[in-house]
PDB file of N, CA and C in Angstrom:
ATOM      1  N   UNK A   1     -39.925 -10.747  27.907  1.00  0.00           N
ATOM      2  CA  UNK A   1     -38.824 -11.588  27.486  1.00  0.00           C
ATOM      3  C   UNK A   1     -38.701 -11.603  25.966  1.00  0.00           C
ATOM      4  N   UNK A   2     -39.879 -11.471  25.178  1.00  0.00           N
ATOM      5  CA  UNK A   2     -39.966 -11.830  23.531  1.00  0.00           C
ATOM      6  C   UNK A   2     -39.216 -10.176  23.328  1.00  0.00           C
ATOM      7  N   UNK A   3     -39.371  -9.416  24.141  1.00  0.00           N
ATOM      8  CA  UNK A   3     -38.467  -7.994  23.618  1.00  0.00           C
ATOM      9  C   UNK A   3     -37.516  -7.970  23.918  1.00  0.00           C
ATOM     10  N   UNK A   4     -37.144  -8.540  24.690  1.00  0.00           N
ATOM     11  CA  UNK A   4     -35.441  -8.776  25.214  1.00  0.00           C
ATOM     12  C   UNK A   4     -34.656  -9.500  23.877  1.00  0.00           C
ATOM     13  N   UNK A   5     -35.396 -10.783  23.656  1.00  0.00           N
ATOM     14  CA  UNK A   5     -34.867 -11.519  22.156  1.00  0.00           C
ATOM     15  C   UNK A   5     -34.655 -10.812  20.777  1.00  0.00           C
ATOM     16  N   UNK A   6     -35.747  -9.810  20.606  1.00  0.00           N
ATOM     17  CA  UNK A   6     -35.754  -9.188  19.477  1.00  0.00           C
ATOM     18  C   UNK A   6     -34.904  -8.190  19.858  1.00  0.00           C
ATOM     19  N   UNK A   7     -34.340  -7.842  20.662  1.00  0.00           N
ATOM     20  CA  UNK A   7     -33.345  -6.424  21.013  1.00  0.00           C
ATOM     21  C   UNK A   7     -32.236  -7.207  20.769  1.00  0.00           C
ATOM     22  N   UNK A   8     -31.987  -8.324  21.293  1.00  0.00           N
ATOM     23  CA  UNK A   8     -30.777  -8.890  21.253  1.00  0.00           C
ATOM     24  C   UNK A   8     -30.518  -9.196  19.549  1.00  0.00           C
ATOM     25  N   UNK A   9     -31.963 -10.035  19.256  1.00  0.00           N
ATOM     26  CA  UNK A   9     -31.639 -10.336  17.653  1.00  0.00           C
ATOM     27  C   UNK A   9     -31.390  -8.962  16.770  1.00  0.00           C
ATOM     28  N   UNK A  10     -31.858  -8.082  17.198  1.00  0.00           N
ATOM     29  CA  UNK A  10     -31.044  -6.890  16.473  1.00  0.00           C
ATOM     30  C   UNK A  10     -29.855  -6.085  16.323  1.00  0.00           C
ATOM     31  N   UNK A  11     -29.362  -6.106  17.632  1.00  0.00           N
ATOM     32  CA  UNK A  11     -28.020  -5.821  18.053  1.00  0.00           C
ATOM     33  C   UNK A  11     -27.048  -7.334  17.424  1.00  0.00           C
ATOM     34  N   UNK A  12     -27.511  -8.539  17.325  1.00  0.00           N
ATOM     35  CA  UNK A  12     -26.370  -9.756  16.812  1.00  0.00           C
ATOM     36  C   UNK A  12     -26.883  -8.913  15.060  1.00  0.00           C
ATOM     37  N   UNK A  13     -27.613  -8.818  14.607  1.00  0.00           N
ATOM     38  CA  UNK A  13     -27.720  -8.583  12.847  1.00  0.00           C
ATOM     39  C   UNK A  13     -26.913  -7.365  12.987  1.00  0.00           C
ATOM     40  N   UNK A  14     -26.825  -6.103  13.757  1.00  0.00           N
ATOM     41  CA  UNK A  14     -26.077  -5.020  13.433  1.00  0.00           C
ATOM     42  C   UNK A  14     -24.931  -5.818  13.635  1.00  0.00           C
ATOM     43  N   UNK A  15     -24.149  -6.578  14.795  1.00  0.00           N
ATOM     44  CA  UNK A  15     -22.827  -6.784  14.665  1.00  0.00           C
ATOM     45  C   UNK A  15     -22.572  -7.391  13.375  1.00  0.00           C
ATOM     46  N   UNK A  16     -23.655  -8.545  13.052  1.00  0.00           N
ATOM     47  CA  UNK A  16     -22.948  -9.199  11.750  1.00  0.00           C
ATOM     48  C   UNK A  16     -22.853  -7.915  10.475  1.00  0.00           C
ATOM     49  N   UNK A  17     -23.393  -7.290  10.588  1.00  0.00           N
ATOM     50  CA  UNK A  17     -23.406  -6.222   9.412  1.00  0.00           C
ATOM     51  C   UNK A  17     -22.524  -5.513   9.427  1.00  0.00           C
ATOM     52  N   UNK A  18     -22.117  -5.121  10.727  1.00  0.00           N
ATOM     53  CA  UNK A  18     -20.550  -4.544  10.696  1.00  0.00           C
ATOM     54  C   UNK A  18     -19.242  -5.516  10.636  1.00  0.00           C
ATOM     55  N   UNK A  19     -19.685  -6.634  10.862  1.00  0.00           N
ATOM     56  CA  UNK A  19     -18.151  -7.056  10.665  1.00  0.00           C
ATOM     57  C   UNK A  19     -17.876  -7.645   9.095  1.00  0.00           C
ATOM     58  N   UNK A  20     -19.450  -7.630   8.297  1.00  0.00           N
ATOM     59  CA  UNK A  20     -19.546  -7.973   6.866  1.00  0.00           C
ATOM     60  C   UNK A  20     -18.746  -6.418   6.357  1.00  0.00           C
ATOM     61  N   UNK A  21     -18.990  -5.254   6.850  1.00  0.00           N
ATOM     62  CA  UNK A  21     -18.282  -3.797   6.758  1.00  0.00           C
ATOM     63  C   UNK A  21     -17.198  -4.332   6.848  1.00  0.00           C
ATOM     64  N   UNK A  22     -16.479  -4.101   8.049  1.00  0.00           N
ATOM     65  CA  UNK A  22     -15.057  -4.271   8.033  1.00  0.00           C
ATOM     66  C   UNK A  22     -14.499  -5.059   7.016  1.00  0.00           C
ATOM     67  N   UNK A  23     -14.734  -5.944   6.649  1.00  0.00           N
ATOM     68  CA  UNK A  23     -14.385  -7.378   5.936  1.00  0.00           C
ATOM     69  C   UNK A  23     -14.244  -6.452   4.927  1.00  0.00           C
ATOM     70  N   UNK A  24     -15.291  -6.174   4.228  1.00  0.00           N
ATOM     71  CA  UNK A  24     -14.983  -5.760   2.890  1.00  0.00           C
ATOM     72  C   UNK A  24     -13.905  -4.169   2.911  1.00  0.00           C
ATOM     73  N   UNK A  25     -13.768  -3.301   3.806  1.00  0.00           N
ATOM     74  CA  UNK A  25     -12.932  -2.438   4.049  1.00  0.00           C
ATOM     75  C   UNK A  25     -11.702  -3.089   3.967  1.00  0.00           C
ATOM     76  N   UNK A  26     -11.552  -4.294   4.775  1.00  0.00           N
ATOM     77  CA  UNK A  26     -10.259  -4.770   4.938  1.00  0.00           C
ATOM     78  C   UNK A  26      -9.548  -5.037   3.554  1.00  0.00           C
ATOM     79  N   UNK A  27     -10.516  -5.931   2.885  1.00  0.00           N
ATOM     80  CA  UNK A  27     -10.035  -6.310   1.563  1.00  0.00           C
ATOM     81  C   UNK A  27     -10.116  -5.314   0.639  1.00  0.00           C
ATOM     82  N   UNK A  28     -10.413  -4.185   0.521  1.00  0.00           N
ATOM     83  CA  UNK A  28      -9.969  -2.564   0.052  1.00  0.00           C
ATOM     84  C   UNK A  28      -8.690  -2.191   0.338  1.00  0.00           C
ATOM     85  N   UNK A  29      -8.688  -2.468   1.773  1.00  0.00           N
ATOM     86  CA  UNK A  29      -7.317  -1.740   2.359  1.00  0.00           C
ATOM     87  C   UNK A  29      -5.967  -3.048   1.873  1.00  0.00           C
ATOM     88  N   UNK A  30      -6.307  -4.344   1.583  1.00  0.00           N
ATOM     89  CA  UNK A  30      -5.023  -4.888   1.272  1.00  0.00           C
ATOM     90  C   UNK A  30      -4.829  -4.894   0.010  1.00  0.00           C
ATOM     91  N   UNK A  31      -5.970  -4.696  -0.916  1.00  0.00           N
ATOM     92  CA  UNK A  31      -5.870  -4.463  -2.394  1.00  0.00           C
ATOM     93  C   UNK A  31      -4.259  -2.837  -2.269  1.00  0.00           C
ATOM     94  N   UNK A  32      -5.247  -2.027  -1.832  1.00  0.00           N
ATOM     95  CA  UNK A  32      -4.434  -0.624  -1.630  1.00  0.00           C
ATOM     96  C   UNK A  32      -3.273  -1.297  -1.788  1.00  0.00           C
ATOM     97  N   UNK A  33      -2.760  -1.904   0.062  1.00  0.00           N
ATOM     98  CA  UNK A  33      -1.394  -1.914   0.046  1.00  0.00           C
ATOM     99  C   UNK A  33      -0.542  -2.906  -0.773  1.00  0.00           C
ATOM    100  N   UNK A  34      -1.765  -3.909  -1.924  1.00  0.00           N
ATOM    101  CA  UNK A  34      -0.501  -4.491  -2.472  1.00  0.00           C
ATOM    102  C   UNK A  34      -0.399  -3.774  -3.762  1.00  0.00           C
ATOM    103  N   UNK A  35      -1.105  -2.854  -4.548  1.00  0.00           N
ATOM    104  CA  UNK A  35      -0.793  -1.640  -5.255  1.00  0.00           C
ATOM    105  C   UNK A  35       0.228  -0.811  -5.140  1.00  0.00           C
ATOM    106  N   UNK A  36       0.151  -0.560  -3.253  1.00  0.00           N
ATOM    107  CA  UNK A  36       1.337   0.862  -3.125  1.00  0.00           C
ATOM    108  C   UNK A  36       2.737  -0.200  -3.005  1.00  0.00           C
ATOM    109  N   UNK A  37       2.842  -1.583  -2.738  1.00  0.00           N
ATOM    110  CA  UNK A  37       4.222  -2.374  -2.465  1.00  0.00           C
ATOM    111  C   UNK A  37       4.603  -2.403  -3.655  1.00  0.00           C
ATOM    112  N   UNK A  38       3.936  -2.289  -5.293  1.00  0.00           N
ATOM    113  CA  UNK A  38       4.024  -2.513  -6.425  1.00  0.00           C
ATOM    114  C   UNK A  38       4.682  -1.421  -6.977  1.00  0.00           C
ATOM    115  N   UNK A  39       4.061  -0.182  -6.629  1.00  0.00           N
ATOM    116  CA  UNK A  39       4.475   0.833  -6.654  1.00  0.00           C
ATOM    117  C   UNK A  39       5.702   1.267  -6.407  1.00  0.00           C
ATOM    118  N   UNK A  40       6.025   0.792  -5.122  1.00  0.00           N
ATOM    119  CA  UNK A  40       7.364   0.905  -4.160  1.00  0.00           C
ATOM    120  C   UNK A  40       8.615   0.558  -5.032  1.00  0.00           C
ATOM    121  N   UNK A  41       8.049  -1.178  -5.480  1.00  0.00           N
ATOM    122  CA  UNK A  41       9.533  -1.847  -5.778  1.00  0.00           C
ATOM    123  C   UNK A  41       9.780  -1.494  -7.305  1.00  0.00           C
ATOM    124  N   UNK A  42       8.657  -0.771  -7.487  1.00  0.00           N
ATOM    125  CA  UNK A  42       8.849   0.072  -9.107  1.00  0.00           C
ATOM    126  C   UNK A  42       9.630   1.531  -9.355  1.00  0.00           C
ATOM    127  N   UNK A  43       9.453   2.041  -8.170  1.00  0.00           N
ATOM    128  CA  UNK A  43      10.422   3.062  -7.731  1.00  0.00           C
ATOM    129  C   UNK A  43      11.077   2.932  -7.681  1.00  0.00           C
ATOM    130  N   UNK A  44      11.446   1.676  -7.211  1.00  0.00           N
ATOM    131  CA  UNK A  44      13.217   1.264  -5.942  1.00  0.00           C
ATOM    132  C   UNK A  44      13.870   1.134  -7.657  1.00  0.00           C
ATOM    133  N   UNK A  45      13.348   0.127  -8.021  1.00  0.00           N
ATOM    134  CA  UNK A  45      13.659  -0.264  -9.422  1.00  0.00           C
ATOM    135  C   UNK A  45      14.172   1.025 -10.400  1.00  0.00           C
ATOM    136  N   UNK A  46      13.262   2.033 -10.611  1.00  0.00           N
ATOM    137  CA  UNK A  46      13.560   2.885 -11.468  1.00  0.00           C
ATOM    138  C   UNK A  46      14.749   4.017 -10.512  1.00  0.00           C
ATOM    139  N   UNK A  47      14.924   3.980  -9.783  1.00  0.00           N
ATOM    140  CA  UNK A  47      15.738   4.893  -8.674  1.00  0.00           C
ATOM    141  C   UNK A  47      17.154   4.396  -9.381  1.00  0.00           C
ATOM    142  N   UNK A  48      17.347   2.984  -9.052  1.00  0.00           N
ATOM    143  CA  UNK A  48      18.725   2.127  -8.806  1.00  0.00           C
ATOM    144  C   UNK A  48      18.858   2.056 -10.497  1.00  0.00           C
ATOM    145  N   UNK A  49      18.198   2.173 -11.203  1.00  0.00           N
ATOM    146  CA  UNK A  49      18.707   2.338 -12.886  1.00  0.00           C
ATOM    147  C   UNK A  49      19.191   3.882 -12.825  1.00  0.00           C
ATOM    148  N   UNK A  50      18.512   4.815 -12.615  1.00  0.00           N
ATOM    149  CA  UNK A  50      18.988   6.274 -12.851  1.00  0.00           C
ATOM    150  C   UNK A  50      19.970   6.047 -12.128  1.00  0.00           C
ATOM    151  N   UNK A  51      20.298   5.981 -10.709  1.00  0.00           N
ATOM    152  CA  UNK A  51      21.627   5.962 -10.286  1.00  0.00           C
ATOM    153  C   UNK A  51      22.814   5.481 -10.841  1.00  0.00           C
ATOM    154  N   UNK A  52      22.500   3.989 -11.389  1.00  0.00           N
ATOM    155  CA  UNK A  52      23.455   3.436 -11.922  1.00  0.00           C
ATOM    156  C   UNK A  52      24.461   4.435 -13.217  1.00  0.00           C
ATOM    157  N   UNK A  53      22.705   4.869 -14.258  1.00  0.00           N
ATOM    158  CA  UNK A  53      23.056   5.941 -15.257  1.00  0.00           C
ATOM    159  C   UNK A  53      24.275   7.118 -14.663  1.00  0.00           C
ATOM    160  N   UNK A  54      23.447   7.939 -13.683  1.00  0.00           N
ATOM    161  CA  UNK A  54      24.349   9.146 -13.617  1.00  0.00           C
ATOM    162  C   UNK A  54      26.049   8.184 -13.061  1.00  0.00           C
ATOM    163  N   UNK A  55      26.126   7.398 -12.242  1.00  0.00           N
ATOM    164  CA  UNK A  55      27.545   6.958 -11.804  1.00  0.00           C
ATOM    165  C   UNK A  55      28.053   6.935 -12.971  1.00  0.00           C
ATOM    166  N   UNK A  56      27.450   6.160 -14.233  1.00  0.00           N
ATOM    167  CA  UNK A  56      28.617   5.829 -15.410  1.00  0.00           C
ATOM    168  C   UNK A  56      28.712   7.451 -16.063  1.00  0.00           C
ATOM    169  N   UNK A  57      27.537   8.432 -16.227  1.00  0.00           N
ATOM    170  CA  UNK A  57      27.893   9.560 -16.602  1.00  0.00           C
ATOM    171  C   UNK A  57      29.033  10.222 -16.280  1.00  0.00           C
ATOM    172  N   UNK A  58      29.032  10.085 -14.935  1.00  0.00           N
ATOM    173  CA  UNK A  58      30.027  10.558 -13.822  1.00  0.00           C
ATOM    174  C   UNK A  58      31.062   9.635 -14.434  1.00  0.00           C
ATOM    175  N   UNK A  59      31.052   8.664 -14.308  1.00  0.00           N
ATOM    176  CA  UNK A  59      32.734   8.128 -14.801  1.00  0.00           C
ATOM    177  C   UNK A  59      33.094   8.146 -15.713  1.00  0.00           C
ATOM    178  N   UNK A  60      32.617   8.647 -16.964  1.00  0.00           N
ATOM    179  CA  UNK A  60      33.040   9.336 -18.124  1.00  0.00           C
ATOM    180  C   UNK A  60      32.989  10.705 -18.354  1.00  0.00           C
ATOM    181  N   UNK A  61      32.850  11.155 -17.597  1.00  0.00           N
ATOM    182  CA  UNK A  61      32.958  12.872 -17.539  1.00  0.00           C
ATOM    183  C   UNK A  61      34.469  12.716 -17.738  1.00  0.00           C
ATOM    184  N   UNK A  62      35.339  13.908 -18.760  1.00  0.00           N
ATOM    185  CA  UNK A  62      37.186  14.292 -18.755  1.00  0.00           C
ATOM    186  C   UNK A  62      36.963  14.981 -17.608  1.00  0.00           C
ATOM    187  N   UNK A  63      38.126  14.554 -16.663  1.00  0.00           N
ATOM    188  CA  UNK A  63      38.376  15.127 -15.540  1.00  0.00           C
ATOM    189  C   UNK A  63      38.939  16.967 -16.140  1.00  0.00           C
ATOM    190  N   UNK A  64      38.841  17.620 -14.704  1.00  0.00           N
ATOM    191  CA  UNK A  64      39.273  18.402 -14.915  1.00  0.00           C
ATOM    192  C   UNK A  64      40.768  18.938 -15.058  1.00  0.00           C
ATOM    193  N   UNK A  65      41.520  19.441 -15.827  1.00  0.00           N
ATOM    194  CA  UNK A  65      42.928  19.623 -15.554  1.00  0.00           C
ATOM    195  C   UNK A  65      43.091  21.091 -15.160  1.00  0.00           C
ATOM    196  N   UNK A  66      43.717  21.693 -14.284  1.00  0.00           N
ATOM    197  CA  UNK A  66      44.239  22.782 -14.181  1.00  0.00           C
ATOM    198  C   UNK A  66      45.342  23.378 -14.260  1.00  0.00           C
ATOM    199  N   UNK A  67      45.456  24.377 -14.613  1.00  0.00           N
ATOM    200  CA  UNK A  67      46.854  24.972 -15.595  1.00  0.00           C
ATOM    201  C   UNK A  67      47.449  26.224 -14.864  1.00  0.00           C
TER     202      UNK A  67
END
């Protein structure tokens, strides 16, 4: 029976050790994704300025006339 306890108490310390793993993976992985959302709306951001740019380029371009 005292080996049954110590099998068990070893298998509960591996689970706690893995879910102390995960934990800290997890909080890796949401660091990541609030980096890449930062990233994102910094894109979106710099996208919708260049666009804006080329439209006004575009609307000051002299049209073309043909003869």
């Amino acid at each position: 029976m005292n080996s049954e306890l110590e099998a068990l108490e070893t298998k509960i310390e591996q689970v706690v050790a893995l879910v102390h793993q995960l934990r800290a993976e997890n909080e890796v992985l949401r660091n990541q994704l609030t980096t890449a959302e930062g990233e994102r709306l910094h894109l979106r951001a710099t996208m919708s300025t260049a666009r804006e740019r080329l439209e006004g380029l575009v609307a000051n371009m002299p049209e073309e006339t043909q003869e």
